[in-house]
N, C-alpha and C. Protein backbone atom coordinates (compact mmCIF):
# COMPACT_ATOMS: atom_id res chain seq x y z
N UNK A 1 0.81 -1.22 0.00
CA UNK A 1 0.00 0.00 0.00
C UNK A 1 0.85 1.27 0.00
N UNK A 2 2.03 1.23 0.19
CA UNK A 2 3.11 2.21 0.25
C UNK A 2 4.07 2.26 -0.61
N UNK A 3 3.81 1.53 -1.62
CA UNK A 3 4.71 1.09 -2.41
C UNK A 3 6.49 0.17 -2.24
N UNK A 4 6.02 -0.41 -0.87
CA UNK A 4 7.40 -1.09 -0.97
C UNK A 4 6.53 -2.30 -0.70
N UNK A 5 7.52 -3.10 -1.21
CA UNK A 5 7.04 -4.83 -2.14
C UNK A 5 7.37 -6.04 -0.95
N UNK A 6 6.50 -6.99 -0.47
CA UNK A 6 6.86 -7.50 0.80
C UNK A 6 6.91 -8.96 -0.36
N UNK A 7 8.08 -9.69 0.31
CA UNK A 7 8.42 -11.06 0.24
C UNK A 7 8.38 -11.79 1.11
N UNK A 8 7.73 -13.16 0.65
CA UNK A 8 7.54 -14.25 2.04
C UNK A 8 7.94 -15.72 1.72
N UNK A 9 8.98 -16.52 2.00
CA UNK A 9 9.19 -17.78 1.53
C UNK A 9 8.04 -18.83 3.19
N UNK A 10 7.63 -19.86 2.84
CA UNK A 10 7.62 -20.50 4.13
C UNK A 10 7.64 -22.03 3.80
N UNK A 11 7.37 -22.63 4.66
CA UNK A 11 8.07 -24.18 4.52
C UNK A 11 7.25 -25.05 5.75
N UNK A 12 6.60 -25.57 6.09
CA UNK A 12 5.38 -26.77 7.13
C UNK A 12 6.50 -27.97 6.23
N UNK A 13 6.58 -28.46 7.54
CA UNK A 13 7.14 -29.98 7.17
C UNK A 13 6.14 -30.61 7.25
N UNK A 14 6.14 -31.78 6.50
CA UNK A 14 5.11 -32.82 6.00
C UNK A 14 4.78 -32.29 4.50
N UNK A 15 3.74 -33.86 4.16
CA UNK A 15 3.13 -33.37 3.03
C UNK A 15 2.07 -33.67 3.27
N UNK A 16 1.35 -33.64 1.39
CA UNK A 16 -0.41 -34.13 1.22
C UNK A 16 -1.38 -32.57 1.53
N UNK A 17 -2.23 -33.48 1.98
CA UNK A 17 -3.44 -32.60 1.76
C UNK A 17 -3.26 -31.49 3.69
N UNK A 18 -3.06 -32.32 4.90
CA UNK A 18 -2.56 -31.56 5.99
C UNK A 18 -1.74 -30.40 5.63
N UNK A 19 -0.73 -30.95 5.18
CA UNK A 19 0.54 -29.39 5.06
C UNK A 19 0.29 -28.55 4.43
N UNK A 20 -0.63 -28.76 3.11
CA UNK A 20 -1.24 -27.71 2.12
C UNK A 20 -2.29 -26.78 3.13
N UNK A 21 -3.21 -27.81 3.66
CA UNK A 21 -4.21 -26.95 4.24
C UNK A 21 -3.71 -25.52 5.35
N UNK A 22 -2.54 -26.18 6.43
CA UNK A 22 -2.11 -25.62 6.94
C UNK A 22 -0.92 -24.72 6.30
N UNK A 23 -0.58 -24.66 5.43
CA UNK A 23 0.27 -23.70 4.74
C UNK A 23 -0.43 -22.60 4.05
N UNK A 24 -2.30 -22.57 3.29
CA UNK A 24 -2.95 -21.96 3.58
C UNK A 24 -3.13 -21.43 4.39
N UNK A 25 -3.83 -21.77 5.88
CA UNK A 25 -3.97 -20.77 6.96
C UNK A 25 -2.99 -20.18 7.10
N UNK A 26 -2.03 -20.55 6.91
CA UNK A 26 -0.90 -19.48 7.94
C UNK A 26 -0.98 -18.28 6.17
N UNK A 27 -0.99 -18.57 5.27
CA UNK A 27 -1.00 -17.65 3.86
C UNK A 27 -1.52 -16.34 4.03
N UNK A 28 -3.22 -16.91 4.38
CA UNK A 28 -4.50 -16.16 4.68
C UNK A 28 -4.06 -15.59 5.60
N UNK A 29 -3.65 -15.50 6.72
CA UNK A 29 -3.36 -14.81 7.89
C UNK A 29 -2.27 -13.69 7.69
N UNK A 30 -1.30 -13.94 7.23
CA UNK A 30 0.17 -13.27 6.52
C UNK A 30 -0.24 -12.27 6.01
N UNK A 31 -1.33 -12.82 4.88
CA UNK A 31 -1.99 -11.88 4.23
C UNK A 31 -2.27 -10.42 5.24
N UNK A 32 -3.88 -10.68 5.67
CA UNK A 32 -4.51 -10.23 6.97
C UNK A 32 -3.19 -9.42 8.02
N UNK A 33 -2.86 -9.86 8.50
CA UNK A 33 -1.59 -9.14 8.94
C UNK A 33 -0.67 -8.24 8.89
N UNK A 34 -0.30 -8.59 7.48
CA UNK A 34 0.59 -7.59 6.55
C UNK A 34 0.22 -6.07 6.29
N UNK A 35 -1.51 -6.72 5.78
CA UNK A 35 -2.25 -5.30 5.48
C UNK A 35 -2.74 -4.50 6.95
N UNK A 36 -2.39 -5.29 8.03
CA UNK A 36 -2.87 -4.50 9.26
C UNK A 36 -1.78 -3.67 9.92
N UNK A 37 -0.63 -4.38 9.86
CA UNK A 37 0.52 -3.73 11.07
C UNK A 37 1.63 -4.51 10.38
N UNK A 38 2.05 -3.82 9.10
CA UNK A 38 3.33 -4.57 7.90
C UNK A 38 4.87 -4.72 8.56
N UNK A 39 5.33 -4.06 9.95
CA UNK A 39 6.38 -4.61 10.18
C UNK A 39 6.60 -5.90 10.16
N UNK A 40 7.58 -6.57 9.65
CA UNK A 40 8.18 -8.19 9.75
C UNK A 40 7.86 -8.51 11.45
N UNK A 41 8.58 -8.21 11.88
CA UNK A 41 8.26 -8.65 13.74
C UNK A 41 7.08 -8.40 13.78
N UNK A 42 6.03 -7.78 13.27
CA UNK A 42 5.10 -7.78 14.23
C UNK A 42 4.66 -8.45 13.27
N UNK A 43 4.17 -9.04 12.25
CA UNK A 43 3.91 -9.99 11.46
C UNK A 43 3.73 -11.14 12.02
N UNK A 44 5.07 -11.38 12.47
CA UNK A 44 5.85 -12.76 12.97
C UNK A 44 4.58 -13.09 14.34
N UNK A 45 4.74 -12.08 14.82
CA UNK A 45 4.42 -12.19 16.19
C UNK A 45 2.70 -12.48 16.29
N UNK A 46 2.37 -11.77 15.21
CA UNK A 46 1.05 -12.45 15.02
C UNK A 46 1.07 -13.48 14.20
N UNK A 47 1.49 -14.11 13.76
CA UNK A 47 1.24 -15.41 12.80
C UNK A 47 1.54 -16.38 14.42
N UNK A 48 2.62 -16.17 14.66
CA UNK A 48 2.79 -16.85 16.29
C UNK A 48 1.42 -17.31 17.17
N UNK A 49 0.55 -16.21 16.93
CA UNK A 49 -0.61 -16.52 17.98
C UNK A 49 -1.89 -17.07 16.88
N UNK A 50 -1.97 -16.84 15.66
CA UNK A 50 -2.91 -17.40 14.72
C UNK A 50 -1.83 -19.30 15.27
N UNK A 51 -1.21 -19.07 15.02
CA UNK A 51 -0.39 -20.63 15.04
C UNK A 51 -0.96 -21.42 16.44
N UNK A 52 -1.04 -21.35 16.99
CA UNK A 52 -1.10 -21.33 18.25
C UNK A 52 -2.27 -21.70 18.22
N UNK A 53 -3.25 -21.16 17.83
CA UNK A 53 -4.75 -21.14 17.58
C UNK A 53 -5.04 -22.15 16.77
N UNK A 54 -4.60 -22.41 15.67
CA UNK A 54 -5.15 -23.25 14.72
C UNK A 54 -4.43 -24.51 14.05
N UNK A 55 -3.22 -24.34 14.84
CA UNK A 55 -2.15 -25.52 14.23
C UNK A 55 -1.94 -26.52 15.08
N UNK A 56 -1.73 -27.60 15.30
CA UNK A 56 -1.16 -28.86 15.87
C UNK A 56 0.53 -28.80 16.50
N UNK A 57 0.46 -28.83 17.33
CA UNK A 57 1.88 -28.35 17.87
C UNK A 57 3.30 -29.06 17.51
N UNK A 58 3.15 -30.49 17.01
CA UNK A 58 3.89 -31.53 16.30
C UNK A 58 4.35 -30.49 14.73
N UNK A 59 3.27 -29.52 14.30
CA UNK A 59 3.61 -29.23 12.73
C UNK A 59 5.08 -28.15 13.39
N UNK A 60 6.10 -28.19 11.98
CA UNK A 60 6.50 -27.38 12.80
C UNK A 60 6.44 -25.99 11.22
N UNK A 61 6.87 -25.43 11.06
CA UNK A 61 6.53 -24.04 9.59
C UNK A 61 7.67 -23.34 9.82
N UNK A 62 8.04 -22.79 8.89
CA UNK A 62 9.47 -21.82 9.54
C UNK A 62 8.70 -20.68 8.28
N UNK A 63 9.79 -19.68 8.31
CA UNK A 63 9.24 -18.80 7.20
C UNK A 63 10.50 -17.21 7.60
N UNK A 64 10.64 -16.98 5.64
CA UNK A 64 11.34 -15.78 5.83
C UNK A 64 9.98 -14.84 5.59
N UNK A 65 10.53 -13.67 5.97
CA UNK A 65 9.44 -12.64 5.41
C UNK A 65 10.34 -10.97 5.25
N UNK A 66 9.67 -10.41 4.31
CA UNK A 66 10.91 -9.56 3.72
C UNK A 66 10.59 -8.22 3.21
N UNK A 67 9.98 -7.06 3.92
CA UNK A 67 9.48 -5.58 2.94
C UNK A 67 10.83 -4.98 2.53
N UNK A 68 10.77 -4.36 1.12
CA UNK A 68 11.87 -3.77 0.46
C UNK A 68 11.09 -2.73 0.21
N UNK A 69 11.98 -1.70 -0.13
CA UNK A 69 11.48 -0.44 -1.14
C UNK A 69 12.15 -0.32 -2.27
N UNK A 70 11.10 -0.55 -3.53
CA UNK A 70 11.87 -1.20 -4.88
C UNK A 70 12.77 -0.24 -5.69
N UNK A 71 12.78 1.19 -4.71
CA UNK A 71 13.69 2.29 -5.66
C UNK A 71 15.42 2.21 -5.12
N UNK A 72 14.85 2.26 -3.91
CA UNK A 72 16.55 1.57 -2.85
C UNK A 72 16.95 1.00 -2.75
N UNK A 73 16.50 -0.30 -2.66
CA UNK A 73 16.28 -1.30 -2.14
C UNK A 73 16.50 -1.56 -0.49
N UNK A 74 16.24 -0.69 0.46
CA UNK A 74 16.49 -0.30 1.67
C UNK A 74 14.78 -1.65 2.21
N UNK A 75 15.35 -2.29 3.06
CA UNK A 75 14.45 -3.66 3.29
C UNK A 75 14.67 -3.85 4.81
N UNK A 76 13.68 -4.34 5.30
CA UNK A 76 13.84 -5.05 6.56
C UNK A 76 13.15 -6.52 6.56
N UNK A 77 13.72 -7.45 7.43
CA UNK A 77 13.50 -8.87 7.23
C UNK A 77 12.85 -9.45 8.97
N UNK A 78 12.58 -10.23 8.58
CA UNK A 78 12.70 -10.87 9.98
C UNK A 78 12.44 -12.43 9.76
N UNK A 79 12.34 -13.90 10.56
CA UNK A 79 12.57 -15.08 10.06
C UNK A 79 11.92 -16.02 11.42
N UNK A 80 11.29 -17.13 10.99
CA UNK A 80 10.97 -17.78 12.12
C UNK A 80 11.77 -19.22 11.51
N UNK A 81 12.84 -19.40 11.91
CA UNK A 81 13.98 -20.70 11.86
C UNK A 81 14.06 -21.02 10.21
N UNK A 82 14.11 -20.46 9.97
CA UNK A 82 14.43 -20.28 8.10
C UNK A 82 15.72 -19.86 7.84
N UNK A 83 15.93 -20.96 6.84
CA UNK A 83 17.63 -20.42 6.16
C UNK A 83 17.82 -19.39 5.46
N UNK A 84 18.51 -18.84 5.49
CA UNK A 84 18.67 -17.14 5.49
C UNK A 84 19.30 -16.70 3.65
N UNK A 85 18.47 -15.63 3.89
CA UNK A 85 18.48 -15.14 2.11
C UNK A 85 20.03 -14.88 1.93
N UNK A 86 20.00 -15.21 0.33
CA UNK A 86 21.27 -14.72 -0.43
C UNK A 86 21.54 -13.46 -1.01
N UNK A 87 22.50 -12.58 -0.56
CA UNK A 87 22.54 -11.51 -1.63
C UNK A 87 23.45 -12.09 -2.78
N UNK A 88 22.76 -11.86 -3.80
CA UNK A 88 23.81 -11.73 -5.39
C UNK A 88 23.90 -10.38 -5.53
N UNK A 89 25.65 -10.17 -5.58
CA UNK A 89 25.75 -8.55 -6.36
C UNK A 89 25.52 -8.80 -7.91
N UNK A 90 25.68 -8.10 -8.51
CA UNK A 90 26.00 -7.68 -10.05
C UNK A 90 27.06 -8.61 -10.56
N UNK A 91 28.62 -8.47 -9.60
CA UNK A 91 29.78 -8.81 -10.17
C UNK A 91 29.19 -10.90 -9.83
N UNK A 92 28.54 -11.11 -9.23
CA UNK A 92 28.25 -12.92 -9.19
C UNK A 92 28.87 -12.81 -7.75
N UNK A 93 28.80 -12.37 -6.69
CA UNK A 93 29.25 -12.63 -5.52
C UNK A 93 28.05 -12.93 -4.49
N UNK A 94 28.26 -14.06 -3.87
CA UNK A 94 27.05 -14.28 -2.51
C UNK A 94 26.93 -14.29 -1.28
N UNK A 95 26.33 -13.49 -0.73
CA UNK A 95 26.73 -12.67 0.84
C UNK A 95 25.24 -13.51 1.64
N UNK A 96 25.74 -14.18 2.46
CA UNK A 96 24.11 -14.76 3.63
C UNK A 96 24.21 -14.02 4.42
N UNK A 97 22.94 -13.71 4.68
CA UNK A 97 22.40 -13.06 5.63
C UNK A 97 22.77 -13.48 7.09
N UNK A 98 23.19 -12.49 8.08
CA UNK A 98 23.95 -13.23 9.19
C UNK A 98 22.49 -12.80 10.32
N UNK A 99 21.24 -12.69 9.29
CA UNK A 99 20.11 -12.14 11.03
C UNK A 99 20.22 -13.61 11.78
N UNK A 100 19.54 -13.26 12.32
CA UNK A 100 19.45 -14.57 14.12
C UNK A 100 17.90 -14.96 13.47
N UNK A 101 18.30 -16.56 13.12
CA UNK A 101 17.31 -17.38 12.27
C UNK A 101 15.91 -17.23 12.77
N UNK A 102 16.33 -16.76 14.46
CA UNK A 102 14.61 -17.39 15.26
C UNK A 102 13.80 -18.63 15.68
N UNK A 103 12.97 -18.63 16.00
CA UNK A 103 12.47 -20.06 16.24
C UNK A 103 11.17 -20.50 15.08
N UNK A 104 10.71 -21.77 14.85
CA UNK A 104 9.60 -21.71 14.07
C UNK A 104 8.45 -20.97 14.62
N UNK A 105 7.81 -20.67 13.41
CA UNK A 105 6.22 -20.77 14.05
C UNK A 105 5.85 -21.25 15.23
N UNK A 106 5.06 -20.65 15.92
CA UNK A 106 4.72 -21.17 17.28
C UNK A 106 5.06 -21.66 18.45
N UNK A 107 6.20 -21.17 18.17
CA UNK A 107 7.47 -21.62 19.37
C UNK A 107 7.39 -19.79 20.22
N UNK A 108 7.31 -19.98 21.28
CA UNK A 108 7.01 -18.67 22.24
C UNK A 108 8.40 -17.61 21.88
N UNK A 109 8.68 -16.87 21.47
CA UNK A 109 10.27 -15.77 21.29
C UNK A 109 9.32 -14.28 21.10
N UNK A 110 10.40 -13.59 21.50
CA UNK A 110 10.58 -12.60 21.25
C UNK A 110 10.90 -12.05 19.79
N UNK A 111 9.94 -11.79 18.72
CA UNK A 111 10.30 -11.53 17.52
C UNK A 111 11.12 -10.60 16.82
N UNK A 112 12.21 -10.83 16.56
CA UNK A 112 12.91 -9.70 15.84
C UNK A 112 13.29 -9.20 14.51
N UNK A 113 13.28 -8.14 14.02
CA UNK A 113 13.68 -7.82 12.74
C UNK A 113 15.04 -7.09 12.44
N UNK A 114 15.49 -7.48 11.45
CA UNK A 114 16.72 -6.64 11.11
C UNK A 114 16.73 -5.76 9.94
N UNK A 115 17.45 -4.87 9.38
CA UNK A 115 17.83 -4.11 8.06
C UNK A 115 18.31 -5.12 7.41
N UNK A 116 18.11 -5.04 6.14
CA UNK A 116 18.25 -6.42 5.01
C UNK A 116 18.25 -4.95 3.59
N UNK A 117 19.38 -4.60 3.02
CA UNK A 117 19.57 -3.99 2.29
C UNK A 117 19.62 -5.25 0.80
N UNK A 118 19.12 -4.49 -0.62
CA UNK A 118 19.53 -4.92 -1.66
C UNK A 118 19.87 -3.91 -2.37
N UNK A 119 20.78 -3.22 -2.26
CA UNK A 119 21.24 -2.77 -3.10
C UNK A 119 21.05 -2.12 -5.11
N UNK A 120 21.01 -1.63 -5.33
CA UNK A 120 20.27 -1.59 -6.77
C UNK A 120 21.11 -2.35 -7.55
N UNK A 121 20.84 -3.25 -8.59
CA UNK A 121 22.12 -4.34 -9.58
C UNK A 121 21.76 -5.41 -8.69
N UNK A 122 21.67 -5.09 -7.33
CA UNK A 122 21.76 -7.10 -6.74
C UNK A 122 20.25 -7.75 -6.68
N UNK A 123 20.42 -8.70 -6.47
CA UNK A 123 19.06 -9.75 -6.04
C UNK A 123 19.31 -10.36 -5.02
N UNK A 124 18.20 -10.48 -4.31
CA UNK A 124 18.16 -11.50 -3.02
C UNK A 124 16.88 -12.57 -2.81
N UNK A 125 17.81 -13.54 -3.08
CA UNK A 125 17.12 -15.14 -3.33
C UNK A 125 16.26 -15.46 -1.96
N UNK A 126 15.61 -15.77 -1.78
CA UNK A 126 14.88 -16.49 -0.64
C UNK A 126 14.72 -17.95 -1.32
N UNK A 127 14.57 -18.86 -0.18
CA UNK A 127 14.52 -20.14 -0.66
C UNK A 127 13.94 -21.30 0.54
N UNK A 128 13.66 -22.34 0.33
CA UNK A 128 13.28 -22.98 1.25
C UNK A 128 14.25 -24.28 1.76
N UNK A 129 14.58 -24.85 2.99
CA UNK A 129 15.63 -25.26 3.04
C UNK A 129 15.74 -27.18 2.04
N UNK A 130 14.84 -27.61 1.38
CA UNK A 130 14.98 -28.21 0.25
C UNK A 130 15.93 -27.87 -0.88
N UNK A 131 16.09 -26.92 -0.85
CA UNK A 131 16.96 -25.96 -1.75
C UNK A 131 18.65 -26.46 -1.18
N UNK A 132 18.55 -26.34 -0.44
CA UNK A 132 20.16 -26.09 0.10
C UNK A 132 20.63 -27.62 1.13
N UNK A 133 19.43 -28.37 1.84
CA UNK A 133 19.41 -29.60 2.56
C UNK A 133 18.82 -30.72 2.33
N UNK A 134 19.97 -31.99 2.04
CA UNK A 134 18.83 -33.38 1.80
C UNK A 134 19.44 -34.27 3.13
N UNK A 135 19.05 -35.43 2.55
CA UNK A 135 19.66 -36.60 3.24
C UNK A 135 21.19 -36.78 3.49
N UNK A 136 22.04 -36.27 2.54
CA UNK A 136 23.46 -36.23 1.67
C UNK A 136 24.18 -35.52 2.52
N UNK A 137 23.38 -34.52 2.18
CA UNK A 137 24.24 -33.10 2.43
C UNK A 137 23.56 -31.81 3.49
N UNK A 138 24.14 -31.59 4.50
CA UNK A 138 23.73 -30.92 5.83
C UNK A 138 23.33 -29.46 5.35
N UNK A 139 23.01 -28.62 6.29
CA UNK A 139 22.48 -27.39 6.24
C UNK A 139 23.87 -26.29 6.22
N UNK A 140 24.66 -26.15 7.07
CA UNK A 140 26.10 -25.88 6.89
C UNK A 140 26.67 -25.69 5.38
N UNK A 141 26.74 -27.47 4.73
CA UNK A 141 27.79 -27.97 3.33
C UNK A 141 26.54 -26.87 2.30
N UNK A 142 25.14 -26.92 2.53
CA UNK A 142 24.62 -27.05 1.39
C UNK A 142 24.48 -25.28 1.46
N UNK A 143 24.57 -24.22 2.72
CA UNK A 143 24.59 -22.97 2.48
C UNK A 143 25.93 -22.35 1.83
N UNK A 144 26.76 -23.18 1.75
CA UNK A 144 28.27 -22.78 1.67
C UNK A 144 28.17 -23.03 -0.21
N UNK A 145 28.01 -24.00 -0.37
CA UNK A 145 27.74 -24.80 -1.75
C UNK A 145 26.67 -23.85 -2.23
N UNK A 146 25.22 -23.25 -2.14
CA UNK A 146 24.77 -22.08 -2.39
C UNK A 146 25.27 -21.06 -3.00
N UNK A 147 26.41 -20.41 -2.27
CA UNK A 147 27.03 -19.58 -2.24
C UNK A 147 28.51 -19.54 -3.59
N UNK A 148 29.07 -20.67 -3.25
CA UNK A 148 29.71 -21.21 -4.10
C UNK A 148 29.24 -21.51 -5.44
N UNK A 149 27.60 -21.82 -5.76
CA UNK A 149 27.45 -21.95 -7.39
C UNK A 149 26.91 -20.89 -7.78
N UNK A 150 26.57 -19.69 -6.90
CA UNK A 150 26.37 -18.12 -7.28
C UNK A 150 27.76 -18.02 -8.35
N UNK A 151 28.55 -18.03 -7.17
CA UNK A 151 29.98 -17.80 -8.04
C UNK A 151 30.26 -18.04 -9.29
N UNK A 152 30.08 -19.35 -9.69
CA UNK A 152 30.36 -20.02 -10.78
C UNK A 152 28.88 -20.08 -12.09
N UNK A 153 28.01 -18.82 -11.78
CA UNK A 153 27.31 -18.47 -12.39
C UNK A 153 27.20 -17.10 -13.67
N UNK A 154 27.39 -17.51 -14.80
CA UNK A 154 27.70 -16.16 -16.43
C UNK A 154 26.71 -15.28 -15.70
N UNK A 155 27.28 -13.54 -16.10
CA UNK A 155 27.55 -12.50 -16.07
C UNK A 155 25.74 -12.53 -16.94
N UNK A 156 25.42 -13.25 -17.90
CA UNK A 156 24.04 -13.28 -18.34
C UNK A 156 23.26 -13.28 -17.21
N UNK A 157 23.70 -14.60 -16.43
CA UNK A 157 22.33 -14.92 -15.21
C UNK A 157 22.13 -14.05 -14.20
N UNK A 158 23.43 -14.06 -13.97
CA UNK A 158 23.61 -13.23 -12.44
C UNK A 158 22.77 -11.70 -12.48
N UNK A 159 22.26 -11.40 -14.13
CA UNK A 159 21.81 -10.20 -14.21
C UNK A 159 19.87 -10.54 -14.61
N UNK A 160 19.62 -11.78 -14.70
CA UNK A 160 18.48 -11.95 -14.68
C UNK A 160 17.58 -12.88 -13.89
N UNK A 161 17.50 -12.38 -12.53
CA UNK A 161 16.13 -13.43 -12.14
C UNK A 161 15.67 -14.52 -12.11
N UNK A 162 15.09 -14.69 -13.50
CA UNK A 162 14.54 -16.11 -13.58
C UNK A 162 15.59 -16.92 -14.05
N UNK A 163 16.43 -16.47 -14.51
CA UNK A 163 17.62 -17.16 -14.96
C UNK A 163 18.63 -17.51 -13.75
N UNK A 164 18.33 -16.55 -12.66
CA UNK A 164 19.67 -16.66 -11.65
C UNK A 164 18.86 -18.04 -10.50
N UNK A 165 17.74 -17.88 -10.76
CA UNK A 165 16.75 -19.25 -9.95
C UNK A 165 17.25 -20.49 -10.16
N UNK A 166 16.64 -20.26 -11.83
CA UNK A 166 16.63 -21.43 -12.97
C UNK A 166 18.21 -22.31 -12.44
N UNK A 167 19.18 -21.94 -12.41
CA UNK A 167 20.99 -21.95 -12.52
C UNK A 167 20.50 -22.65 -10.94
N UNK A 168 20.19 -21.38 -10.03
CA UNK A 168 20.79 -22.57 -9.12
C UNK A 168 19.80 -23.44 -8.16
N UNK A 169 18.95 -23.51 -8.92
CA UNK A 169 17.73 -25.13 -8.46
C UNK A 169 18.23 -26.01 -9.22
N UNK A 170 18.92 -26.11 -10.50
CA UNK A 170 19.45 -26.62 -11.41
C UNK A 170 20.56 -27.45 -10.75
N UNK A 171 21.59 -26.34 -10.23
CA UNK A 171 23.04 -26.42 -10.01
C UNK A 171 22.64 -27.26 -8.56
N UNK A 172 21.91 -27.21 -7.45
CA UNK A 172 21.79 -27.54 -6.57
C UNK A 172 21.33 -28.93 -6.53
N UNK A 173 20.21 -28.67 -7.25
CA UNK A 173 19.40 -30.27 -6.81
C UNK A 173 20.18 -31.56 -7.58
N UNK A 174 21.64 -30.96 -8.47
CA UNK A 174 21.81 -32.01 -9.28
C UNK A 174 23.13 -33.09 -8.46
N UNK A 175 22.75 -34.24 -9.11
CA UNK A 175 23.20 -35.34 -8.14
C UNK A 175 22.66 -35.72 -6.81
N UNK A 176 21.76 -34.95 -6.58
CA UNK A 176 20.95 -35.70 -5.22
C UNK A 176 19.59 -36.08 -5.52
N UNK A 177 19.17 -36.89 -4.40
CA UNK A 177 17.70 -37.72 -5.19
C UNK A 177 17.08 -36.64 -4.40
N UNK A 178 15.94 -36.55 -4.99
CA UNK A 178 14.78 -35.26 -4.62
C UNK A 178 13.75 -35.44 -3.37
N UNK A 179 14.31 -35.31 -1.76
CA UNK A 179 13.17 -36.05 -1.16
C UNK A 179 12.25 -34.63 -0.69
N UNK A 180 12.37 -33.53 -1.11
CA UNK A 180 11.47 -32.67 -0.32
C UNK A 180 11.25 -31.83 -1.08
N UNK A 181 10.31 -30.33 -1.00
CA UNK A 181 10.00 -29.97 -2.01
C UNK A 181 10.70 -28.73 -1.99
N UNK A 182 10.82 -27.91 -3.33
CA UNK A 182 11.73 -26.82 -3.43
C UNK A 182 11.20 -25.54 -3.89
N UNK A 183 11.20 -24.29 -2.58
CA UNK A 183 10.70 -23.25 -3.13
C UNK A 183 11.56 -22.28 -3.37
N UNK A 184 11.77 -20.91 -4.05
CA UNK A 184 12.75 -19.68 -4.35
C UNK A 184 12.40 -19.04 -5.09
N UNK A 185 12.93 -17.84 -4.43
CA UNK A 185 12.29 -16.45 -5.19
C UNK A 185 13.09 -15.17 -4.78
N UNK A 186 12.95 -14.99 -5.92
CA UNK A 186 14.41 -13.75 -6.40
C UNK A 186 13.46 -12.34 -6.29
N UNK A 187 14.37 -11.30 -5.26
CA UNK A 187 13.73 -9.68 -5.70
C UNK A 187 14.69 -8.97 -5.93
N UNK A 188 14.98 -8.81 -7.21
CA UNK A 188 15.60 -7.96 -8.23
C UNK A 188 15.55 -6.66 -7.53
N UNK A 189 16.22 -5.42 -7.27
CA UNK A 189 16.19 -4.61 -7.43
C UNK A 189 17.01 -3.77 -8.50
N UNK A 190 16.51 -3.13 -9.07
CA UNK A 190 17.06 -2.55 -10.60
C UNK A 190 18.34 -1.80 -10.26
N UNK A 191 19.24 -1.86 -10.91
CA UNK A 191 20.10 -0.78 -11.17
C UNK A 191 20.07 0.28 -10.90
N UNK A 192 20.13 1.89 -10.74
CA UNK A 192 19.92 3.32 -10.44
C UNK A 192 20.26 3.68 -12.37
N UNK A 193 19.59 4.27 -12.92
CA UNK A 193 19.09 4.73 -13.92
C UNK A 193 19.74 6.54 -13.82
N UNK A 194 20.78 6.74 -14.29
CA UNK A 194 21.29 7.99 -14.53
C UNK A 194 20.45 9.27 -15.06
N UNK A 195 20.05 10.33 -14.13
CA UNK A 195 19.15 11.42 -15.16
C UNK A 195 19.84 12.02 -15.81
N UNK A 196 19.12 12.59 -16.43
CA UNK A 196 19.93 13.37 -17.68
C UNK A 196 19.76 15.23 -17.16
């Protein structure tokens, strides 16, 4: 409503028709929320008590959540036990986010948010930890390895989006068998455009 652009990755372990349903509610609520009182922490902090309310305490949900302002890219984040976004610069370099992960959904904390800059030229990947963790390969090997096939990604991708996704769901999931499901999503912020 203010013109800065909110991002949300989230993740309910399990599958089927349960995890969908409940990955809805918590959607609908995010929603509801966002448009009421849009800080990330206080977001958090209410999805916390919708959770609480309507979820099974065994589920567990993690989730990034992310407002930017798409001319600055000047952003604040906040996270309930979610693996932490990537910055891509321009030049192919990948910087993780060092905020304090948090606890899942519905786990009692104190919610916090941090400054989460993107810079204009960079993107910052959100992802779900399918992306980066299997059976194989730990949460540690597979954020480092993340980071590492940014690197080894053409000067084409690194400057487009769907292409910089495409590369590394590609680059990631290959050689491991597929046991979980994989979400990511890139927010571009543009370049600064010289006036005349």
């Amino acid at each position: 409503q203010d013109g800065r652009v909110a991002a949300v990755v989230g993740d309910v372990m399990g599958k089927g028709v349960k995890a969908a349903a409940g990955m809805g509610r918590i959607r609908n609520a995010m929603r509801a929320l966002a448009l009421t009182n849009p800080p990330p922490a206080a977001v958090l902090t209410g999805l916390d008590r919708v959770f609480e309310a309507t979820e099974e305490e065994e589920q567990v949900t993690t989730l990034a959540y992310m407002v930017v302002e798409p001319v600055t890219g000047e952003g604040t984040l906040a996270m309930a036990g979610h693996p932490p976004p990537v910055l891509v610069s321009p030049q192919g370099t990948a910087i993780l986010c060092d905020a304090e992960p948090g606890t899942p959904l519905g786990w009692p904390t104190s919610r916090r948010q941090f400054r989460f800059v993107v810079p204009p030229g960079h993107t910052a990947v959100l992802y779900s930890d399918g992306l980066v963790e299997n059976r194989k390969r730990g949460l540690d090997a597979g954020l480092a390895e993340i980071c590492s096939v940014v690197t080894e990604a053409p000067p084409e991708v690194v400057s487009s989006p769907h292409m910089l996704l495409d590369f590394l769901v590609d680059r990631m999931l290959s050689g491991y068998e597929q046991d979980d499901d994989v979400t990511a999503l890139a927010i571009h912020v543009p370049p600064a455009t010289k006036s005349d």
